[in-house]
C-alpha atoms as a PDB file:
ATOM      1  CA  UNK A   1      13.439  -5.050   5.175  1.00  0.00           C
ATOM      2  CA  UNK A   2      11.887  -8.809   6.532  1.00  0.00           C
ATOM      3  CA  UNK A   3      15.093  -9.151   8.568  1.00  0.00           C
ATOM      4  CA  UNK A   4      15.769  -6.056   9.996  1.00  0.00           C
ATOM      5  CA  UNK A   5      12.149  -5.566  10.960  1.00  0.00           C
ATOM      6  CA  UNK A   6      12.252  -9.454  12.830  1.00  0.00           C
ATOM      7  CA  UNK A   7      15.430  -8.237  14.598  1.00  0.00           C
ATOM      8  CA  UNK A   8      14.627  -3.868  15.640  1.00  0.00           C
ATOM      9  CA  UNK A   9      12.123  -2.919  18.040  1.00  0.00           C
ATOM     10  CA  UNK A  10      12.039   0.188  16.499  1.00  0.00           C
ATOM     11  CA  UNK A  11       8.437   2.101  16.513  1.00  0.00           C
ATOM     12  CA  UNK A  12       8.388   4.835  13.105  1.00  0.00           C
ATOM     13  CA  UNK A  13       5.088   7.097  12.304  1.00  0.00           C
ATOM     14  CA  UNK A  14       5.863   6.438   8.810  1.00  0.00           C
ATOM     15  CA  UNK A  15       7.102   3.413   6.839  1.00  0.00           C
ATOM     16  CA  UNK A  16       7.248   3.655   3.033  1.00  0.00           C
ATOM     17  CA  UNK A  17       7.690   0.501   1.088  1.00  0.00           C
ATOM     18  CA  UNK A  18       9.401   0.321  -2.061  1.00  0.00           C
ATOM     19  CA  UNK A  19       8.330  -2.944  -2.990  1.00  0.00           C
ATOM     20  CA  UNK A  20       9.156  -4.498  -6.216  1.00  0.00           C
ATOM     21  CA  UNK A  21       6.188  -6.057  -8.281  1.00  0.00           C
ATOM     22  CA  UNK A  22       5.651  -9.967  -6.829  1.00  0.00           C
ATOM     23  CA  UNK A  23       6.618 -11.463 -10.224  1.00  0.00           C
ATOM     24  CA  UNK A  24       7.906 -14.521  -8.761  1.00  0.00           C
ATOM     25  CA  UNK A  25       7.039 -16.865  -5.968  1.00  0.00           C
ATOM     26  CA  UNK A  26      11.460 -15.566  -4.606  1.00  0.00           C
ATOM     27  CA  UNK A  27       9.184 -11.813  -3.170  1.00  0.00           C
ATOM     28  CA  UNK A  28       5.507 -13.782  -1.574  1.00  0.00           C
ATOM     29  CA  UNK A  29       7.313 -13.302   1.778  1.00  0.00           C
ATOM     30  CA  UNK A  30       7.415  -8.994   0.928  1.00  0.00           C
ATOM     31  CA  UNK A  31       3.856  -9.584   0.725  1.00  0.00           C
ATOM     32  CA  UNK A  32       2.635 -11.980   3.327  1.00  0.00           C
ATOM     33  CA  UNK A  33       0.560 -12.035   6.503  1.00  0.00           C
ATOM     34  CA  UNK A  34       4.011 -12.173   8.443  1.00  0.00           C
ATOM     35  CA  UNK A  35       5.520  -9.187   6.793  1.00  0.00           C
ATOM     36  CA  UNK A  36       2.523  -6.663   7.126  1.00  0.00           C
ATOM     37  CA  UNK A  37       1.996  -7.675  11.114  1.00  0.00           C
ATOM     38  CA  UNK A  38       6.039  -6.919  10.918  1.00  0.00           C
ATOM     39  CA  UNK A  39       5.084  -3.540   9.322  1.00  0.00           C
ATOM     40  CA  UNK A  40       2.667  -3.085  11.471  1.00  0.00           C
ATOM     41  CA  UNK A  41       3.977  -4.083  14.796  1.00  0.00           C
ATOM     42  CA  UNK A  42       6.561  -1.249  14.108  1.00  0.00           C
ATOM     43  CA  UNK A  43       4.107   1.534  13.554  1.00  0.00           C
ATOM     44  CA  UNK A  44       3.622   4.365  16.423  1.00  0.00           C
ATOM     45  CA  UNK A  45      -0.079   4.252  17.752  1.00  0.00           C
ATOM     46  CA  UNK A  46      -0.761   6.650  15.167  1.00  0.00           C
ATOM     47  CA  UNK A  47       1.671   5.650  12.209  1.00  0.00           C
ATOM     48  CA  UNK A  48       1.066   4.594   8.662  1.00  0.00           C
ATOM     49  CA  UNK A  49       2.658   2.759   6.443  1.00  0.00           C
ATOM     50  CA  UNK A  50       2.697   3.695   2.725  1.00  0.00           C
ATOM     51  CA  UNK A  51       3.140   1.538  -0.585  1.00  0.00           C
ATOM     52  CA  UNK A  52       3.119   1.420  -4.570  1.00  0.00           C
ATOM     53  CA  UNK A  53       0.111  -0.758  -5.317  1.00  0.00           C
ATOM     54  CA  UNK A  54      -1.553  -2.082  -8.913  1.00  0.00           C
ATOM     55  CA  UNK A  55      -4.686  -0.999  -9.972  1.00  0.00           C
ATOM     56  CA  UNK A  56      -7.819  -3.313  -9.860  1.00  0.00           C
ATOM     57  CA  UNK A  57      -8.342  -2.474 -13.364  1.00  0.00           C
ATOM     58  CA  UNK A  58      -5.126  -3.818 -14.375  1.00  0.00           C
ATOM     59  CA  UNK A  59      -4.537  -6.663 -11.858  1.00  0.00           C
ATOM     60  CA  UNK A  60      -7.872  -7.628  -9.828  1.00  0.00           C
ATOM     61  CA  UNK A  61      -6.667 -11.181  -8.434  1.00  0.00           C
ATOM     62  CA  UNK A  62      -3.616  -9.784  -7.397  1.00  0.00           C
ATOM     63  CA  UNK A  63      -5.005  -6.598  -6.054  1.00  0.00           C
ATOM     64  CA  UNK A  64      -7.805  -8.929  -3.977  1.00  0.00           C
ATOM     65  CA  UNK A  65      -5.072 -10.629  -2.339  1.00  0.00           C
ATOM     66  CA  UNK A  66      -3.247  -8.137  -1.453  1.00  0.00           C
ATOM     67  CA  UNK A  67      -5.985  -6.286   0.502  1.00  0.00           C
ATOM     68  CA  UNK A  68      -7.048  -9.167   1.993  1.00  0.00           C
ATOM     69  CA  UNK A  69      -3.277  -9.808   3.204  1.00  0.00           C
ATOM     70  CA  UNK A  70      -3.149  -6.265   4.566  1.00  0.00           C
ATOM     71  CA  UNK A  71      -6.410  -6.738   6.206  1.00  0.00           C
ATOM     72  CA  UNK A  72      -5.833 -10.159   8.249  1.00  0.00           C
ATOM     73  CA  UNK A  73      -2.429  -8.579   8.824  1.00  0.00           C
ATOM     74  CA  UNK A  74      -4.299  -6.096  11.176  1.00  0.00           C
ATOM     75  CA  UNK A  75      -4.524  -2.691   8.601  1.00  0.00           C
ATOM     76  CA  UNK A  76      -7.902  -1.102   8.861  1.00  0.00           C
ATOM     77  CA  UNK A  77      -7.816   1.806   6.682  1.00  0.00           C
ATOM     78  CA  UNK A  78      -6.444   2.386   3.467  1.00  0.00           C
ATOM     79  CA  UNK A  79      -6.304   5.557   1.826  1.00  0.00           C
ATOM     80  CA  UNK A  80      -5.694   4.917  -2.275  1.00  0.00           C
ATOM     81  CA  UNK A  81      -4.114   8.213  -4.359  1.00  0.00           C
ATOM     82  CA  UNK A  82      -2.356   8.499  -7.253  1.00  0.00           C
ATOM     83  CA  UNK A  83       0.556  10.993  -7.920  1.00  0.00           C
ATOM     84  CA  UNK A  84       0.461  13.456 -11.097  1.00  0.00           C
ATOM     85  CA  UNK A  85       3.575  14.822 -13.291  1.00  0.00           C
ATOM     86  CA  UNK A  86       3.981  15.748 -16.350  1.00  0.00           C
ATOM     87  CA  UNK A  87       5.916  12.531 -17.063  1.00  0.00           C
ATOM     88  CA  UNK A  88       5.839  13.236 -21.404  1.00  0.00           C
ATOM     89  CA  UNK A  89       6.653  16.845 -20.590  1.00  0.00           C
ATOM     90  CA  UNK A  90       3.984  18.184 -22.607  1.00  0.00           C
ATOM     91  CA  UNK A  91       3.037  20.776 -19.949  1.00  0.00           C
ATOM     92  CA  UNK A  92      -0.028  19.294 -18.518  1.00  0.00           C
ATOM     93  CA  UNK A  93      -0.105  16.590 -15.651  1.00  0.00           C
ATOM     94  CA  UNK A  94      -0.702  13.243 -16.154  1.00  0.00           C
ATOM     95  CA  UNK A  95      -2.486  10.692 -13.377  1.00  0.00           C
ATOM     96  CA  UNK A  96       0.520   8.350 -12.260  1.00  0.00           C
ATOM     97  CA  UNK A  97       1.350   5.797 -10.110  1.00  0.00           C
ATOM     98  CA  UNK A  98      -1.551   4.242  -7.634  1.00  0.00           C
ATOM     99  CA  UNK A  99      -0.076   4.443  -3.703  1.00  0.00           C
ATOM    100  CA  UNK A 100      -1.654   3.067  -0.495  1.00  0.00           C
ATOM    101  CA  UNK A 101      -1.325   4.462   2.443  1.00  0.00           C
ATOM    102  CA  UNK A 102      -2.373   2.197   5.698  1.00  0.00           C
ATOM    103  CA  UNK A 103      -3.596   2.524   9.425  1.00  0.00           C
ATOM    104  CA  UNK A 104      -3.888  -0.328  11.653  1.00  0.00           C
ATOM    105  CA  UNK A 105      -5.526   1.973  13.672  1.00  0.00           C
ATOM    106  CA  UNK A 106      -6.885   5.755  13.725  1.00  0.00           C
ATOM    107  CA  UNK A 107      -7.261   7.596  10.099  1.00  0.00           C
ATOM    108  CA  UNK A 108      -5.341  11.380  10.189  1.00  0.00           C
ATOM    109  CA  UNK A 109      -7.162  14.102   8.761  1.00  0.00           C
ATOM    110  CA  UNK A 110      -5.110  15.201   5.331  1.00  0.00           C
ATOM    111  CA  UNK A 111      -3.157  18.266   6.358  1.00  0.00           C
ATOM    112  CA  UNK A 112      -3.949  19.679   2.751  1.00  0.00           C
ATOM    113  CA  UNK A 113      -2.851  23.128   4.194  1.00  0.00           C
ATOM    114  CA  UNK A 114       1.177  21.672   4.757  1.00  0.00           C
ATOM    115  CA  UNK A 115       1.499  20.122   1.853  1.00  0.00           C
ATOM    116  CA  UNK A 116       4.442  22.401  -0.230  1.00  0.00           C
ATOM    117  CA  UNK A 117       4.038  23.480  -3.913  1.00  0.00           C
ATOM    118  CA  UNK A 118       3.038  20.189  -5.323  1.00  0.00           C
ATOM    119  CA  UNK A 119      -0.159  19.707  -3.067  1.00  0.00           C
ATOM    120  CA  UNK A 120      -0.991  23.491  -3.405  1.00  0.00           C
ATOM    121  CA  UNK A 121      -0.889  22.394  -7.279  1.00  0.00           C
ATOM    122  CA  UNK A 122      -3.161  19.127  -7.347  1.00  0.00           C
ATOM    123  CA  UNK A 123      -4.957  20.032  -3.496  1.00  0.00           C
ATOM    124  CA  UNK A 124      -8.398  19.404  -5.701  1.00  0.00           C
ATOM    125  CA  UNK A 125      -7.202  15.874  -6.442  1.00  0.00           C
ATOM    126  CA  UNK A 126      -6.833  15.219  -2.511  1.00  0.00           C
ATOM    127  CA  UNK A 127      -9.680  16.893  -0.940  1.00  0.00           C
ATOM    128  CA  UNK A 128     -12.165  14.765  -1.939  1.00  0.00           C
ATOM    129  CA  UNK A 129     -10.481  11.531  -0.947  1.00  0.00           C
ATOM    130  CA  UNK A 130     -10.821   9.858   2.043  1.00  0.00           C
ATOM    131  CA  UNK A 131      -9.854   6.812   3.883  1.00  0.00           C
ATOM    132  CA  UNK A 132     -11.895   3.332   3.167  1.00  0.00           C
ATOM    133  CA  UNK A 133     -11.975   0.089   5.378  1.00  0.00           C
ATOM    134  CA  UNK A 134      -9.326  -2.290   4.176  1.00  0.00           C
ATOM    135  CA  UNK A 135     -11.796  -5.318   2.464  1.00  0.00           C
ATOM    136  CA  UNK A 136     -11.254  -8.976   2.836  1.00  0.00           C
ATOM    137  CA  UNK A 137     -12.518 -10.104   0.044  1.00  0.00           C
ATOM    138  CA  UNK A 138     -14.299 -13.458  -0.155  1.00  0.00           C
ATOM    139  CA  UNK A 139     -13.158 -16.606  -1.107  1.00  0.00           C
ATOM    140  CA  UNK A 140     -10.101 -14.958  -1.806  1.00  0.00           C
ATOM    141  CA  UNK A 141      -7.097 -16.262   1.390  1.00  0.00           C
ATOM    142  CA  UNK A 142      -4.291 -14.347   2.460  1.00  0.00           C
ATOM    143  CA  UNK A 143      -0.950 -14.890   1.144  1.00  0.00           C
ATOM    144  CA  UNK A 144       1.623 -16.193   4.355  1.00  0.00           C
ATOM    145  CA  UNK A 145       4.560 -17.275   3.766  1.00  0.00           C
ATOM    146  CA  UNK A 146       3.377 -21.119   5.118  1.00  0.00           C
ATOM    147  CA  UNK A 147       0.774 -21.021   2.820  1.00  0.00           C
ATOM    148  CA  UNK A 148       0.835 -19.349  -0.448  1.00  0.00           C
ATOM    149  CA  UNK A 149      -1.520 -17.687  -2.113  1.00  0.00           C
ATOM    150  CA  UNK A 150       0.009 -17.756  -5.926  1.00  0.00           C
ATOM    151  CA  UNK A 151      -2.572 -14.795  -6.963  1.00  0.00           C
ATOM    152  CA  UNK A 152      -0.443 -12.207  -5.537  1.00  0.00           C
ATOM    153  CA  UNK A 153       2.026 -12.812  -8.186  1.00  0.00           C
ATOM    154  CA  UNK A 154       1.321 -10.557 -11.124  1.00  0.00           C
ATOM    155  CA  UNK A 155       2.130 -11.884 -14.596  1.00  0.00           C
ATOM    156  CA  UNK A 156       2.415  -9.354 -17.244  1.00  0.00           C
ATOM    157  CA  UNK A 157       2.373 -11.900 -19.430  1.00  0.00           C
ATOM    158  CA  UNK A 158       4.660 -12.961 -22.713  1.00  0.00           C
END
């Protein structure tokens, strides 16, 4: 995804990132300065690009640099939800995995109405989200790929 976005001039409306977790210093360039202005440089006017992220519960250093990436990157907005399923098939949905969606520039209204059967089934989960200013948290620098910022890397530990 670095490469091919250095060498398209391709513009999308939507680019979803299926990022593995930075675990290593071998993925800070996936989650630099350089790669999100990539991201976003390739964006329509009105595009967004969407990605897994970690929760600030779980990870908060990594989680502040991150944001603060995305934000000196150029992103404005960010838009965190969470997908449900009923991942121990027990009947009943479950809260799951924490996504991001980002704007560099205008926020778009949720379409709640276009949605199919799954939004029609959680809709009260969406409706009362809305889009947030990306933060740049301080003291806390960007991760680029000429100067790294190690918190980005998430260690789950032994």
């Amino acid at each position: 995804g670095y490469a091919y976005l250095r060498e398209t001039d391709h513009q999308y409306d939507l680019i979803l990132l299926d990022l593995p977790g930075a675990r290593s210093d071998d993925l800070l360039h996936l989650y630099s300065t350089e790669f999100y202005r990539q991201v976003r440089q390739h964006l329509t006017d009105d595009g967004l690009a969407v990605t897994w992220a970690y929760s600030r519960y779980g990870f908060p250093e990594h989680r502040s640099a991150y944001l603060t990436t995305v934000a000196a990157a150029g992103f404005d907005s960010y838009f965190p939800y969470r997908a449900y399923g009923d991942s121990n098939r027990d009947g009943r949905d479950e809260r799951g995995e924490l996504f991001y969606a980002l704007s560099p520039g205008p926020t778009p209204e949720l379409a709640l109405d276009s949605g199919g059967a799954y939004l029609d089934r959680h809709r009260d989960r969406y409706a009362t989200r809305t889009w947030r200013p990306v933060p740049s948290f301080s003291g806390v620098t960007p991760n680029s790929v000429f100067h790294p910022n190690y918190d980005i890397i998430v260690d789950y530990g032994p």
